[in-house]
C-alpha atoms as a PDB file:
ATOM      1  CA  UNK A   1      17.129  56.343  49.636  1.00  0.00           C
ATOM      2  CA  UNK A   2      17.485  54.521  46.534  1.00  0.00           C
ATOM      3  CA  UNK A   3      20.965  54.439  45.469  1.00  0.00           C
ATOM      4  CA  UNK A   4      22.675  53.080  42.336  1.00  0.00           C
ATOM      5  CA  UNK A   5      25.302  50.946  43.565  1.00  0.00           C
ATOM      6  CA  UNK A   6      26.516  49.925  40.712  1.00  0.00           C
ATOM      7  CA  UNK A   7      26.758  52.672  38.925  1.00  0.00           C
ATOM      8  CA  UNK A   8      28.365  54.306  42.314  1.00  0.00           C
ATOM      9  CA  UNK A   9      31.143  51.398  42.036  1.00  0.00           C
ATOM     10  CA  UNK A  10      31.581  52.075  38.300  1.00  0.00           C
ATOM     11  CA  UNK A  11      32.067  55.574  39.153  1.00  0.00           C
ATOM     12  CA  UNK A  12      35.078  54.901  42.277  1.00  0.00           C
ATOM     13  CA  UNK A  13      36.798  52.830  39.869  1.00  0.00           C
ATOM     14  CA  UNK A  14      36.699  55.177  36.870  1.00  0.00           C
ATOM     15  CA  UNK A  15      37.880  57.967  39.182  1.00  0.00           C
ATOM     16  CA  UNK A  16      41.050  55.790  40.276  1.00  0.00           C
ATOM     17  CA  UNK A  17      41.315  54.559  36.987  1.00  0.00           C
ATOM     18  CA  UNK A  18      41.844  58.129  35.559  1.00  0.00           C
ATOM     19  CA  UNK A  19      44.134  58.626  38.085  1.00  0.00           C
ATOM     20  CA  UNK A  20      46.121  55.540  37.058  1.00  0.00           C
ATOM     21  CA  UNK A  21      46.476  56.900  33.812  1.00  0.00           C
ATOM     22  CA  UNK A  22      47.092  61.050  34.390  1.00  0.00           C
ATOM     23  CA  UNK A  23      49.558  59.152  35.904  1.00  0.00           C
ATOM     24  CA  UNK A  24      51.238  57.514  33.249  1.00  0.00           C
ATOM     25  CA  UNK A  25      51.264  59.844  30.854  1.00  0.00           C
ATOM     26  CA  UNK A  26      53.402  62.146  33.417  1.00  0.00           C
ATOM     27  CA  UNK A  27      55.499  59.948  34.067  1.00  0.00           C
ATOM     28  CA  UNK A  28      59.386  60.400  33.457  1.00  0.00           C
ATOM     29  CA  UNK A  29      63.063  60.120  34.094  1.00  0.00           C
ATOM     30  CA  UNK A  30      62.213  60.349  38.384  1.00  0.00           C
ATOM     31  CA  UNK A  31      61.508  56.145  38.184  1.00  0.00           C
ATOM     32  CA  UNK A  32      64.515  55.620  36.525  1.00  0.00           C
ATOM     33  CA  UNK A  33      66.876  57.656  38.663  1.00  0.00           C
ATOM     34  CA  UNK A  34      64.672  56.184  42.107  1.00  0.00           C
ATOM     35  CA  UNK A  35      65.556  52.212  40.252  1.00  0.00           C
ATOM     36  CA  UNK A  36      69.036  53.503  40.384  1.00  0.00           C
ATOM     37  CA  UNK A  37      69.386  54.622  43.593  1.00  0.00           C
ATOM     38  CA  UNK A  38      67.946  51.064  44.885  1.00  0.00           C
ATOM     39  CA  UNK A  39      69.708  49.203  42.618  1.00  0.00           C
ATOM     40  CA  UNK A  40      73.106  50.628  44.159  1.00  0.00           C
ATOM     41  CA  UNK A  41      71.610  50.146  47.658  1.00  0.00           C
ATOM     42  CA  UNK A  42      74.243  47.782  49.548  1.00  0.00           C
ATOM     43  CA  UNK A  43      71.767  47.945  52.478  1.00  0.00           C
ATOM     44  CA  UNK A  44      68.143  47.052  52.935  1.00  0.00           C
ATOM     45  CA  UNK A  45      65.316  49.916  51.272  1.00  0.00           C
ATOM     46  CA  UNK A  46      63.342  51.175  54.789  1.00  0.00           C
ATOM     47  CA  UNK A  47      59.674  52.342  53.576  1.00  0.00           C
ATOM     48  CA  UNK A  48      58.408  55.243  55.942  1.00  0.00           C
ATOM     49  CA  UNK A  49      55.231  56.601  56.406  1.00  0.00           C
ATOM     50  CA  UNK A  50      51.920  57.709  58.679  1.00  0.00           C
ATOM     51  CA  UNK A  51      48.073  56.850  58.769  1.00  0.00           C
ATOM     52  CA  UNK A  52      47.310  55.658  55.076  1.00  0.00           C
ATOM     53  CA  UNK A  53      50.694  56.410  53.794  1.00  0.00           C
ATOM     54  CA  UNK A  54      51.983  53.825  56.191  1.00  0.00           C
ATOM     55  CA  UNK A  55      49.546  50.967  55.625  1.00  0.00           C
ATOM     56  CA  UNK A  56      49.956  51.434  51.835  1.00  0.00           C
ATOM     57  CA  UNK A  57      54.237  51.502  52.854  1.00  0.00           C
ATOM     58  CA  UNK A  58      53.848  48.358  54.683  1.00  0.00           C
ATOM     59  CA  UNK A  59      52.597  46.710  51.665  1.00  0.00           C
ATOM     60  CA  UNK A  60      55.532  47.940  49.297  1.00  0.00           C
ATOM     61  CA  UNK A  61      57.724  46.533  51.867  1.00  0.00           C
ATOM     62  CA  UNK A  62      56.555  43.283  51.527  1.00  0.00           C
ATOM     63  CA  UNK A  63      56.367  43.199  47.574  1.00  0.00           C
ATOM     64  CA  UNK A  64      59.505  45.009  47.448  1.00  0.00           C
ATOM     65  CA  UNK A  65      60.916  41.926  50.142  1.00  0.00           C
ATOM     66  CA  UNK A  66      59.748  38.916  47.947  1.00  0.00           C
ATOM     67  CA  UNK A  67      60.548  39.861  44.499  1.00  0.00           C
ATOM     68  CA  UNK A  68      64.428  40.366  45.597  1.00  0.00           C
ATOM     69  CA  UNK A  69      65.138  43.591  47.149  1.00  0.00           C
ATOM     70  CA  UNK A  70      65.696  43.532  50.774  1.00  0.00           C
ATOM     71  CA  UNK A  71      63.043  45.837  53.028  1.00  0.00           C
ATOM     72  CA  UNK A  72      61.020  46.616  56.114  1.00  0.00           C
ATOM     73  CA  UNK A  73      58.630  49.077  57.305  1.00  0.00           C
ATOM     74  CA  UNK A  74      59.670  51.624  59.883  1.00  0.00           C
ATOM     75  CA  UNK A  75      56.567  54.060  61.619  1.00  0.00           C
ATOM     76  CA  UNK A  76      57.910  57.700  62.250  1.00  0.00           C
ATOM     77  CA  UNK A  77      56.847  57.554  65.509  1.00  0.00           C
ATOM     78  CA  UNK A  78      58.661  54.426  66.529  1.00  0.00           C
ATOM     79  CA  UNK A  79      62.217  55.727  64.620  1.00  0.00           C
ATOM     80  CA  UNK A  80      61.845  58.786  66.732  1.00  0.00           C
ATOM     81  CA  UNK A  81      61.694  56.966  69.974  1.00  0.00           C
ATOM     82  CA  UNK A  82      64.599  54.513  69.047  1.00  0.00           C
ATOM     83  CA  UNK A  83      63.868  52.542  65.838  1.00  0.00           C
ATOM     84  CA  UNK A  84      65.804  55.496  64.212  1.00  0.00           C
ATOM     85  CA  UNK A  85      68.794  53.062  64.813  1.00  0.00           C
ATOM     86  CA  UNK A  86      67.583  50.421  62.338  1.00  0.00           C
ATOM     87  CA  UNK A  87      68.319  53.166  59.633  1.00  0.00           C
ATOM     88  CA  UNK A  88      72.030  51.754  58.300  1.00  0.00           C
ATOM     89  CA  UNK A  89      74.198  53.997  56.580  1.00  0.00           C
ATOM     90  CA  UNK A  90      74.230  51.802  53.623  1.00  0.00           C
ATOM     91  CA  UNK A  91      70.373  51.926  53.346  1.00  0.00           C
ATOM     92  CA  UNK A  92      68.155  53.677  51.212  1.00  0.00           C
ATOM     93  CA  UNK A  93      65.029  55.481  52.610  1.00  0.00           C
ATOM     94  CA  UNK A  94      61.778  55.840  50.835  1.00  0.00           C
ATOM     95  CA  UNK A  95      59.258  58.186  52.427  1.00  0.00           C
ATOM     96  CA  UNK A  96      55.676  57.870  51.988  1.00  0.00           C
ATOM     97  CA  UNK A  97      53.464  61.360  52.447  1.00  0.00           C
ATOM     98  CA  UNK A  98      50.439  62.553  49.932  1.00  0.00           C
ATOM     99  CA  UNK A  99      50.998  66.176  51.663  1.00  0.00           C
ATOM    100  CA  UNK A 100      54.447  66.269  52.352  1.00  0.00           C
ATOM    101  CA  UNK A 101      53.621  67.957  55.285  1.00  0.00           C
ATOM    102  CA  UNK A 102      53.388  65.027  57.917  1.00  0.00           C
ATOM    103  CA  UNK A 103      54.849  65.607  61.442  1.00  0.00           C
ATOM    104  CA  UNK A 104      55.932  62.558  62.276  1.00  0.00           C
ATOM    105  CA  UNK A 105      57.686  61.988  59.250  1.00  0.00           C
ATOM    106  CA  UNK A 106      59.115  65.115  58.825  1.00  0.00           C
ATOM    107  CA  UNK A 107      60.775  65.387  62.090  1.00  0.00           C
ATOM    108  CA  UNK A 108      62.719  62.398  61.067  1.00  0.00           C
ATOM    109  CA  UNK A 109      63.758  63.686  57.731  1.00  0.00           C
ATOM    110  CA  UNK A 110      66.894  65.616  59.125  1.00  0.00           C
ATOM    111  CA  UNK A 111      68.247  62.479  61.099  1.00  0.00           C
ATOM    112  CA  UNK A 112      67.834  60.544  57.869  1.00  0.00           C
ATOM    113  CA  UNK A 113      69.886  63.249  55.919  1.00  0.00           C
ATOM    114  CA  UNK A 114      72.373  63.682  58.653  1.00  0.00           C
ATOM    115  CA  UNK A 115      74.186  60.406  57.788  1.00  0.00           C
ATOM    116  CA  UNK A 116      73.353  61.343  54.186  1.00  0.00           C
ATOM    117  CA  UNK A 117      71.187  58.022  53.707  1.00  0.00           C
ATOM    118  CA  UNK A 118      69.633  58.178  50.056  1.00  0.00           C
ATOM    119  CA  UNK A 119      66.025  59.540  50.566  1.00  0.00           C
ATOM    120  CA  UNK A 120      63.467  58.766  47.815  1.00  0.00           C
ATOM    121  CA  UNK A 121      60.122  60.888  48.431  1.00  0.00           C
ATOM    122  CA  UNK A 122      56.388  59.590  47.566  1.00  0.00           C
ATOM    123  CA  UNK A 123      54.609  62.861  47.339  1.00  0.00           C
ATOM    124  CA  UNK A 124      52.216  65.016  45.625  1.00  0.00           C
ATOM    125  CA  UNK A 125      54.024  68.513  46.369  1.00  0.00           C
ATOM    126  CA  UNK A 126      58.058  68.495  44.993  1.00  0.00           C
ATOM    127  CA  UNK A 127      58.236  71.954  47.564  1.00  0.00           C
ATOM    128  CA  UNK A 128      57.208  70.121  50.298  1.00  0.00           C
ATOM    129  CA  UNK A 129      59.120  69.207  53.582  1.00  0.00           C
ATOM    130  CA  UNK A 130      59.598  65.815  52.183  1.00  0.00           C
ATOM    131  CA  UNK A 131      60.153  66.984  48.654  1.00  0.00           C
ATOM    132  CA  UNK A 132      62.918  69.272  49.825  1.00  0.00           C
ATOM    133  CA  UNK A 133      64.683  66.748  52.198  1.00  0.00           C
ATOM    134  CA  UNK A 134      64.118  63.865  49.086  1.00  0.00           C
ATOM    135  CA  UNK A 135      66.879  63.253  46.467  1.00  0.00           C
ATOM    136  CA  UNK A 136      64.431  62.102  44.306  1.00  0.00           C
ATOM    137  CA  UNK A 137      60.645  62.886  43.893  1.00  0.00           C
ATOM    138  CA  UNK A 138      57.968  60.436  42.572  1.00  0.00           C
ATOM    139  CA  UNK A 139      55.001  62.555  41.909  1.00  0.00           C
ATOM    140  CA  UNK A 140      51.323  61.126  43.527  1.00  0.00           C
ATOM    141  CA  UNK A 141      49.510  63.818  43.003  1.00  0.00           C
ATOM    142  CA  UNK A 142      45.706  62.974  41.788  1.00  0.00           C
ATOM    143  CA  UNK A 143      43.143  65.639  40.629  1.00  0.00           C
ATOM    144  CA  UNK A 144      40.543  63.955  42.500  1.00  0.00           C
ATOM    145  CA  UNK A 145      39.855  61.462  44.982  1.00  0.00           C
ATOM    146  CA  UNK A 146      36.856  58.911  44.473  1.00  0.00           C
ATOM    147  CA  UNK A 147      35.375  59.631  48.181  1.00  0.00           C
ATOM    148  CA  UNK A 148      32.106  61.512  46.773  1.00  0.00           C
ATOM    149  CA  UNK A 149      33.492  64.257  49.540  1.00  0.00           C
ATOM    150  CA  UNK A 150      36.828  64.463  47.574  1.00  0.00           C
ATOM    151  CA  UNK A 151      38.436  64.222  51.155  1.00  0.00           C
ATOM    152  CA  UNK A 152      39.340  60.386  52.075  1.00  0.00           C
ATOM    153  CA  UNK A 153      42.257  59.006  50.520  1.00  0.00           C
ATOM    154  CA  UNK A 154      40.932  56.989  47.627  1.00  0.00           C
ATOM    155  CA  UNK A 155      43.006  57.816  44.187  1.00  0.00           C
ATOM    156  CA  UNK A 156      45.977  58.991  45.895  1.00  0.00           C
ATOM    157  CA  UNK A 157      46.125  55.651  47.815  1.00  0.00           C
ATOM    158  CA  UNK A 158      45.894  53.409  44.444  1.00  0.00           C
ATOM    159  CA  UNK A 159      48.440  55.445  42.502  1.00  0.00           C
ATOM    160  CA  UNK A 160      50.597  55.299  45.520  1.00  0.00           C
ATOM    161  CA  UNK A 161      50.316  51.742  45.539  1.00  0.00           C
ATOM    162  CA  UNK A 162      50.829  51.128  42.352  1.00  0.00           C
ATOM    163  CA  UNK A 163      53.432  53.660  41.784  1.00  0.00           C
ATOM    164  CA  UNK A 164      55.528  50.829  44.420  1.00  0.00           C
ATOM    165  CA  UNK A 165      54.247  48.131  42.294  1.00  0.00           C
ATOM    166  CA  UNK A 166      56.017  50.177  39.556  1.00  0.00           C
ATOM    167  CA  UNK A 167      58.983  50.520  40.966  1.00  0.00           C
ATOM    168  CA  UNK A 168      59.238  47.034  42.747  1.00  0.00           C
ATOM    169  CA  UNK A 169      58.754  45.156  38.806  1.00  0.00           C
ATOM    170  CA  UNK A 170      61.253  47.375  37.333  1.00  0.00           C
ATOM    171  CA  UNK A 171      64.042  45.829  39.931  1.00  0.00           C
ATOM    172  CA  UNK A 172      62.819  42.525  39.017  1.00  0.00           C
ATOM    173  CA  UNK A 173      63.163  43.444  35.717  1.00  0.00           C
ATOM    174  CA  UNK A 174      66.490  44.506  36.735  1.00  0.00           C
ATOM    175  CA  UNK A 175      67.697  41.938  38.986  1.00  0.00           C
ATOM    176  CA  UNK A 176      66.717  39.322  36.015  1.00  0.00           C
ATOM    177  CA  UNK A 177      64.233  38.060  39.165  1.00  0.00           C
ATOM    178  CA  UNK A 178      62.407  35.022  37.935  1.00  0.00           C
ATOM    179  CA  UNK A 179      59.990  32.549  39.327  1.00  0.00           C
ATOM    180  CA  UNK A 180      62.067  30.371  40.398  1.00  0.00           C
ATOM    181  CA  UNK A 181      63.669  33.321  42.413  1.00  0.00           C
ATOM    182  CA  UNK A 182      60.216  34.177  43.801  1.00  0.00           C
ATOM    183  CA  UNK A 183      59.447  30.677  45.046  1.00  0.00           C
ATOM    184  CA  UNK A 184      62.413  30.714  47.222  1.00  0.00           C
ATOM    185  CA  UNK A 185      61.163  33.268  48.944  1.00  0.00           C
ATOM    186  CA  UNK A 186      57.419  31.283  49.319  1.00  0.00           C
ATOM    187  CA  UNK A 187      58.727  27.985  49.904  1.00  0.00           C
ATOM    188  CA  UNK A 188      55.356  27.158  51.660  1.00  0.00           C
ATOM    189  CA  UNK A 189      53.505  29.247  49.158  1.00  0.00           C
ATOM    190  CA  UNK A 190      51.537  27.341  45.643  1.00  0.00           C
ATOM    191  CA  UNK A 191      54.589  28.140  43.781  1.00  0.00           C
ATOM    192  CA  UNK A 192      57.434  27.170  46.046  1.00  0.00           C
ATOM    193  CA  UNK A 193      55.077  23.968  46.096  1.00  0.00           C
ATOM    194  CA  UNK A 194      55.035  23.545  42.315  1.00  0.00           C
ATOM    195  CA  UNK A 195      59.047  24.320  41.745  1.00  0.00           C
ATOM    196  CA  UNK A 196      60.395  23.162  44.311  1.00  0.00           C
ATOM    197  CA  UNK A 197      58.796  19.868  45.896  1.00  0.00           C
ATOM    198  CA  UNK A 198      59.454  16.767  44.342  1.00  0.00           C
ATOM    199  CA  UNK A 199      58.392  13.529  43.716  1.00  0.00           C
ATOM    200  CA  UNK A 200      60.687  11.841  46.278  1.00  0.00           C
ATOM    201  CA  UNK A 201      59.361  14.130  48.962  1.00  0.00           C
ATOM    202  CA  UNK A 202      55.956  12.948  48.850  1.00  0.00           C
ATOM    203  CA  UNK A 203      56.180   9.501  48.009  1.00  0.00           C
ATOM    204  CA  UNK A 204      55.599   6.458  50.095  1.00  0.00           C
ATOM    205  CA  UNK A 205      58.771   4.078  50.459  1.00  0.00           C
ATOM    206  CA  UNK A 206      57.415   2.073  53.392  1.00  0.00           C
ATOM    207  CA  UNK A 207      55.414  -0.912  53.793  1.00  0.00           C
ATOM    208  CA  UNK A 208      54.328  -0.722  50.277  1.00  0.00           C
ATOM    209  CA  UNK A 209      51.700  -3.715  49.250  1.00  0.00           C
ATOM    210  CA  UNK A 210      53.702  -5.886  47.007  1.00  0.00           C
ATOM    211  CA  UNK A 211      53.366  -9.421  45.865  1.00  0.00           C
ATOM    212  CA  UNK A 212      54.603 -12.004  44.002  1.00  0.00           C
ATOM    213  CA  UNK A 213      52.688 -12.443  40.573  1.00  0.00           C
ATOM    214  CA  UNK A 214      51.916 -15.991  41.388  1.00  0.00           C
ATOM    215  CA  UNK A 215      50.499 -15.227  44.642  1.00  0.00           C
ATOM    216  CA  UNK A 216      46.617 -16.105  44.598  1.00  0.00           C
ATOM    217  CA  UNK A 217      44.191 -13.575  44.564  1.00  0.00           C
ATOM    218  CA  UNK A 218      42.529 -13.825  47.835  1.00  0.00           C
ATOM    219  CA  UNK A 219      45.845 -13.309  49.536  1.00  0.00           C
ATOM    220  CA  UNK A 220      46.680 -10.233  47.037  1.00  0.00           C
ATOM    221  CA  UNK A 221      43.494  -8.824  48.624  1.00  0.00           C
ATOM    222  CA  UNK A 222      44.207  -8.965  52.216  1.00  0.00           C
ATOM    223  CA  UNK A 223      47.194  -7.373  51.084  1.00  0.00           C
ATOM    224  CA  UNK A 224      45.482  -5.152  48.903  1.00  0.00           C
ATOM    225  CA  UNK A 225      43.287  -4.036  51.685  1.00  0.00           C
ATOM    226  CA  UNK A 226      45.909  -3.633  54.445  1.00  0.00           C
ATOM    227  CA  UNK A 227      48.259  -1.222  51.311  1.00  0.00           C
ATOM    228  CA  UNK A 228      45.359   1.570  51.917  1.00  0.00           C
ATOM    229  CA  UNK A 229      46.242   2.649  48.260  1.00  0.00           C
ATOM    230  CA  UNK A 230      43.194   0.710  46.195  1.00  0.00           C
ATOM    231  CA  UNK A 231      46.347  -1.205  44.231  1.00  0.00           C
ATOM    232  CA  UNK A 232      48.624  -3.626  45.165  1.00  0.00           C
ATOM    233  CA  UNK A 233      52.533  -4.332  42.718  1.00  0.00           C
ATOM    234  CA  UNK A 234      52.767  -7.172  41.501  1.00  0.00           C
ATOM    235  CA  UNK A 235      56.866  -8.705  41.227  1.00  0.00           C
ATOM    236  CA  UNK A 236      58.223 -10.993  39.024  1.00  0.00           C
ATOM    237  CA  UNK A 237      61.080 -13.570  40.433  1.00  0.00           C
ATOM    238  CA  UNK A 238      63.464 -11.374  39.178  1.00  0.00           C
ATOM    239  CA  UNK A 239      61.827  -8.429  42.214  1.00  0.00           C
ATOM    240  CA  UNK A 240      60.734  -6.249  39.448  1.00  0.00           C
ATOM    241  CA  UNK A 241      57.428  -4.841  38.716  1.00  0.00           C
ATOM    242  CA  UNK A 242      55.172  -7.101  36.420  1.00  0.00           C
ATOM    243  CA  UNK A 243      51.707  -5.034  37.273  1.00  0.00           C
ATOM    244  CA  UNK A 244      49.052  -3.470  39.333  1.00  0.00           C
ATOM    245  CA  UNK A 245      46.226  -4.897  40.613  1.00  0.00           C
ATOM    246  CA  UNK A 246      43.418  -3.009  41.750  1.00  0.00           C
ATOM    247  CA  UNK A 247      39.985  -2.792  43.005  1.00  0.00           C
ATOM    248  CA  UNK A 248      38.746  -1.705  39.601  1.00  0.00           C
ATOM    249  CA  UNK A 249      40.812  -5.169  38.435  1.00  0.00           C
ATOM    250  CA  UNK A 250      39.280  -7.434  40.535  1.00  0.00           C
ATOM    251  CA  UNK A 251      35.650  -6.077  40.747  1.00  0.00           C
ATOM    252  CA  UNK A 252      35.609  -6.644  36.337  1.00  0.00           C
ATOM    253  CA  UNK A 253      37.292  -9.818  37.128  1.00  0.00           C
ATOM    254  CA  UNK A 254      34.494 -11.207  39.326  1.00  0.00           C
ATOM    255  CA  UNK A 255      32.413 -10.783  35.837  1.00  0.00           C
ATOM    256  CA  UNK A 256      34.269 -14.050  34.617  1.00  0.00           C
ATOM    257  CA  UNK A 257      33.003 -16.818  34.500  1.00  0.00           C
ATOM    258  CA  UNK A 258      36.226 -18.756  35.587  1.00  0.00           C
ATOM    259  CA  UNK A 259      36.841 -15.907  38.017  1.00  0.00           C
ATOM    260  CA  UNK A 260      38.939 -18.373  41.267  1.00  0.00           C
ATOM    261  CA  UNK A 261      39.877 -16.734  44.092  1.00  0.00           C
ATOM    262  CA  UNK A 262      43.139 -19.257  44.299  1.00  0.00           C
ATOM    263  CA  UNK A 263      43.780 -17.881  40.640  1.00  0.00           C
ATOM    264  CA  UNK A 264      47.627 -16.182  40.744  1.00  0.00           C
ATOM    265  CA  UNK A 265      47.231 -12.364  40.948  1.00  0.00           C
ATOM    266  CA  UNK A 266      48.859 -11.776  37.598  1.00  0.00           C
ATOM    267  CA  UNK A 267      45.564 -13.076  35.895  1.00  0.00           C
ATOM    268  CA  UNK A 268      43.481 -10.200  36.852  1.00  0.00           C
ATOM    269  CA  UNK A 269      46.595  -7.271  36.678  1.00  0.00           C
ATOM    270  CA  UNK A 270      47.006  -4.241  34.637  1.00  0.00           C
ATOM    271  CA  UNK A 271      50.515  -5.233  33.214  1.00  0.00           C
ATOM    272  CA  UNK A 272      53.307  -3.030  32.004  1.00  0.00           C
ATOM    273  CA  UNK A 273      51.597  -0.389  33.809  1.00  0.00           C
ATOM    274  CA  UNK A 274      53.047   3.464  33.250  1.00  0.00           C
ATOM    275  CA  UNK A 275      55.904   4.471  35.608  1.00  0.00           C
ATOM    276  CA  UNK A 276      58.884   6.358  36.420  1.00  0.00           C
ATOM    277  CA  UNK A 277      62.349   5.861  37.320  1.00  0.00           C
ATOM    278  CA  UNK A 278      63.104   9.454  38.283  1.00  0.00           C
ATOM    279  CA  UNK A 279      62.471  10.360  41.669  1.00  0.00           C
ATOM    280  CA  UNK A 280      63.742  13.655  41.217  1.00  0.00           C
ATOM    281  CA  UNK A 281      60.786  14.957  38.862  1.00  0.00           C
ATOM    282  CA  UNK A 282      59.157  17.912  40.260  1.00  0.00           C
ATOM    283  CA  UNK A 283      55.598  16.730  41.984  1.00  0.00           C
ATOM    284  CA  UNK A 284      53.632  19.256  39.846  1.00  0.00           C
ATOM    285  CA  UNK A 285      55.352  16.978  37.076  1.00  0.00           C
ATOM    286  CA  UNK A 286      54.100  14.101  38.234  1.00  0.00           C
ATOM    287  CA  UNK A 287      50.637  15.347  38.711  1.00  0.00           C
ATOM    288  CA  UNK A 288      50.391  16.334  35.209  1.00  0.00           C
ATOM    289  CA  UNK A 289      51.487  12.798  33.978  1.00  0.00           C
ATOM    290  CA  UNK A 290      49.216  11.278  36.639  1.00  0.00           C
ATOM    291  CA  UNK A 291      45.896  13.326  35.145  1.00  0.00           C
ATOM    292  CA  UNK A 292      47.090  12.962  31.355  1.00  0.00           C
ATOM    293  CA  UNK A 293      47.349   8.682  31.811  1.00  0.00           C
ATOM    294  CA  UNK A 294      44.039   8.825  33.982  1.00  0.00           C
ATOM    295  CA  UNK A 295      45.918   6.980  36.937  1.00  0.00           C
ATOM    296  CA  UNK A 296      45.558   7.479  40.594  1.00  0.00           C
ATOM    297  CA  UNK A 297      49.172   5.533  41.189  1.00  0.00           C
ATOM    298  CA  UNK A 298      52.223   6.384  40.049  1.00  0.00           C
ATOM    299  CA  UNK A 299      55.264   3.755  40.933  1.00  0.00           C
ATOM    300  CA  UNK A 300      58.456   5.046  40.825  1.00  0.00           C
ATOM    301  CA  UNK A 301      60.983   2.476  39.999  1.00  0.00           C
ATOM    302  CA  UNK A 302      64.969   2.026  39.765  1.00  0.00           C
ATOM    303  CA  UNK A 303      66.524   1.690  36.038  1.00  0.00           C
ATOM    304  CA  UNK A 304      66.138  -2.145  36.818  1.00  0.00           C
ATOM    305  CA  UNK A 305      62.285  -2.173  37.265  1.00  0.00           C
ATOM    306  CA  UNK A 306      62.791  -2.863  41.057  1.00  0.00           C
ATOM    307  CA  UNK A 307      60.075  -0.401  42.926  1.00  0.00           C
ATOM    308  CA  UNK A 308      61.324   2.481  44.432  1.00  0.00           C
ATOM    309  CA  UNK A 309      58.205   3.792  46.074  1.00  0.00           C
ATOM    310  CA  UNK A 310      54.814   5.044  44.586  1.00  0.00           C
ATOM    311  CA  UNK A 311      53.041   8.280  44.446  1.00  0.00           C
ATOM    312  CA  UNK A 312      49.040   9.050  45.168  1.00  0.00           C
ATOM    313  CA  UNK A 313      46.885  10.952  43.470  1.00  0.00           C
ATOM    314  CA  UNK A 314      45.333  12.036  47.124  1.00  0.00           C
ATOM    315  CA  UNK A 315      49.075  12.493  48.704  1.00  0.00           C
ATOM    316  CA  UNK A 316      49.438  15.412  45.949  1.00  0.00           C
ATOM    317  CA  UNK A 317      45.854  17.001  46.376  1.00  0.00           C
ATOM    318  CA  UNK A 318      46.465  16.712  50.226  1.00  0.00           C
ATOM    319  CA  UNK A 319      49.794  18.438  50.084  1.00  0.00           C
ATOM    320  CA  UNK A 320      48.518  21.194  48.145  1.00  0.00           C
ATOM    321  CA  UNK A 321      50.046  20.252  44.527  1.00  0.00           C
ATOM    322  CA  UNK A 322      48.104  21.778  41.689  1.00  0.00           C
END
């Protein structure tokens, strides 16, 4: 069998793709009165469905949950033996079903209605079970699925999606929901990283490898060596920083020809090197300054030039700063 592959991938996608847009072009005043009915949701939205209707509800629920409006996934089957009781009154239901028709979830339907919960229906048929128990109907209804067989849920299951996707960006759009909102909910996530951790988090305060200016150079480098940060700080007598000395320093200093090893550190150091006095600057900040000045250490200092604590290059990779 020699198949096309490519061309039978182009094909799938150009399928869902004209499914996307049939889409569009129908679309109307239904998205705007389902936005509504969330927006005035004092409860949590609970997203319903079975088989692929429920994996593709399960994944609403989460994008609906981190860009700012409360939900969770309920099966039919599990709300029928119990779970019907995580339901609130002040919820809002939206039900999930290309057909309409399904079992489970309709047998719930009149349970949901009974305490007159809001019911927003996902379906392709508006005289369906669901789209007669639903106060508002999104259409999903695709001319054609991609499976070659026209049978597995292909089309309907991307417009589906992204029919949630629709719905869950206009609430952000709604809710004014920024990044910064976002990254509170992904505190452990790139972004909650990049807005949220700063430099005093990560930097090192404790047994930092600092010397006296005057102090000769073969004691800078024990010193140097036991820091584990390729740089040791140089102070002044006044306990501010005068400079940096590292490895780089010393191995073009051996290229002197009155290179001493009793020499006072300050001979070989990078003086008034770049630093910063705020500790609160976010990390992704810091990273930025640290790639545009072509540094691997960053000191952070008081207003009086007195060392706070410094920063790494490698402490920033390692905690996942970018």
């Amino acid at each position: 069998m020699n198949n096309d592959y490519i061309a039978i991938a182009k094909k799938t996608l150009e399928i869902e793709a004209h499914s996307l847009r049939a889409a569009m072009e129908k679309i109307g005043d239904e998205i705007t009165r389902s936005v509504e009915i969330i927006l005035a949701c004092r409860g949590k939205l609970v997203i319903t469905g079975v088989g692929k209707s429920g994996l593709i509800g399960a994944k609403m629920a989460a994008t609906f949950a981190s860009t700012g409006t409360p939900s969770f996934f309920l099966h039919p089957t599990e709300a029928l033996h119990g779970d019907l009781g995580m339901i609130g009154k002040e919820d809002v239901v939206l039900a999930i079903s290309y057909s309409g028709e399904s079992p489970e979830l309709s047998s719930i339907l009149p349970h949901i209605k009974r305490f007159d919960i809001p019911l927003i229906g996902m379906t392709r048929n508006g005289e369906s079970t669901l789209g007669r128990f639903s106060d508002e109907v999104i259409n999903i209804n695709v001319t054609q699925e991609a499976c070659p067989l026209d049978i597995a849920p292909t089309s309907s299951t991307t417009l589906t999606l992204a029919m949630g996707d629709a719905l869950a960006v206009c609430l952000m759009k709604a809710r004014n929901f920024k990044k910064e909102d976002f990254a509170s909910f992904h505190p452990g996530g790139a972004l909650g990283k990049k807005l949220f951790v700063k430099v005093g988090d990560l930097m090192r305060t404790q047994n930092l490898p600092i010397v006296d200016e005057n102090t000769p150079l073969k004691e800078a480098i024990l010193i140097l060596s036991e820091g584990r940060l390729g740089t040791v700080m140089l102070t002044n007598s006044e306990g501010k920083l005068s400079g940096l000395l590292s490895d780089g320093d010393i191995r073009r200093a051996l290229m002197n020809a009155d290179f001493s090893l009793e020499s006072a550190s300050k001979m070989y150091a990078t003086h008034n090197p770049f630093t910063i006095s705020d500790a609160t600057l976010l990390a992704s900040d810091a990273l930025v300054l640290i790639e545009n000045k072509k540094i691997q250490l960053l000191v952070v200092t008081e207003p009086s030039g007195k060392i706070q604590g410094v920063l790494h290059l490698h402490t920033l990779v390692e905690a996942g700063i970018s």
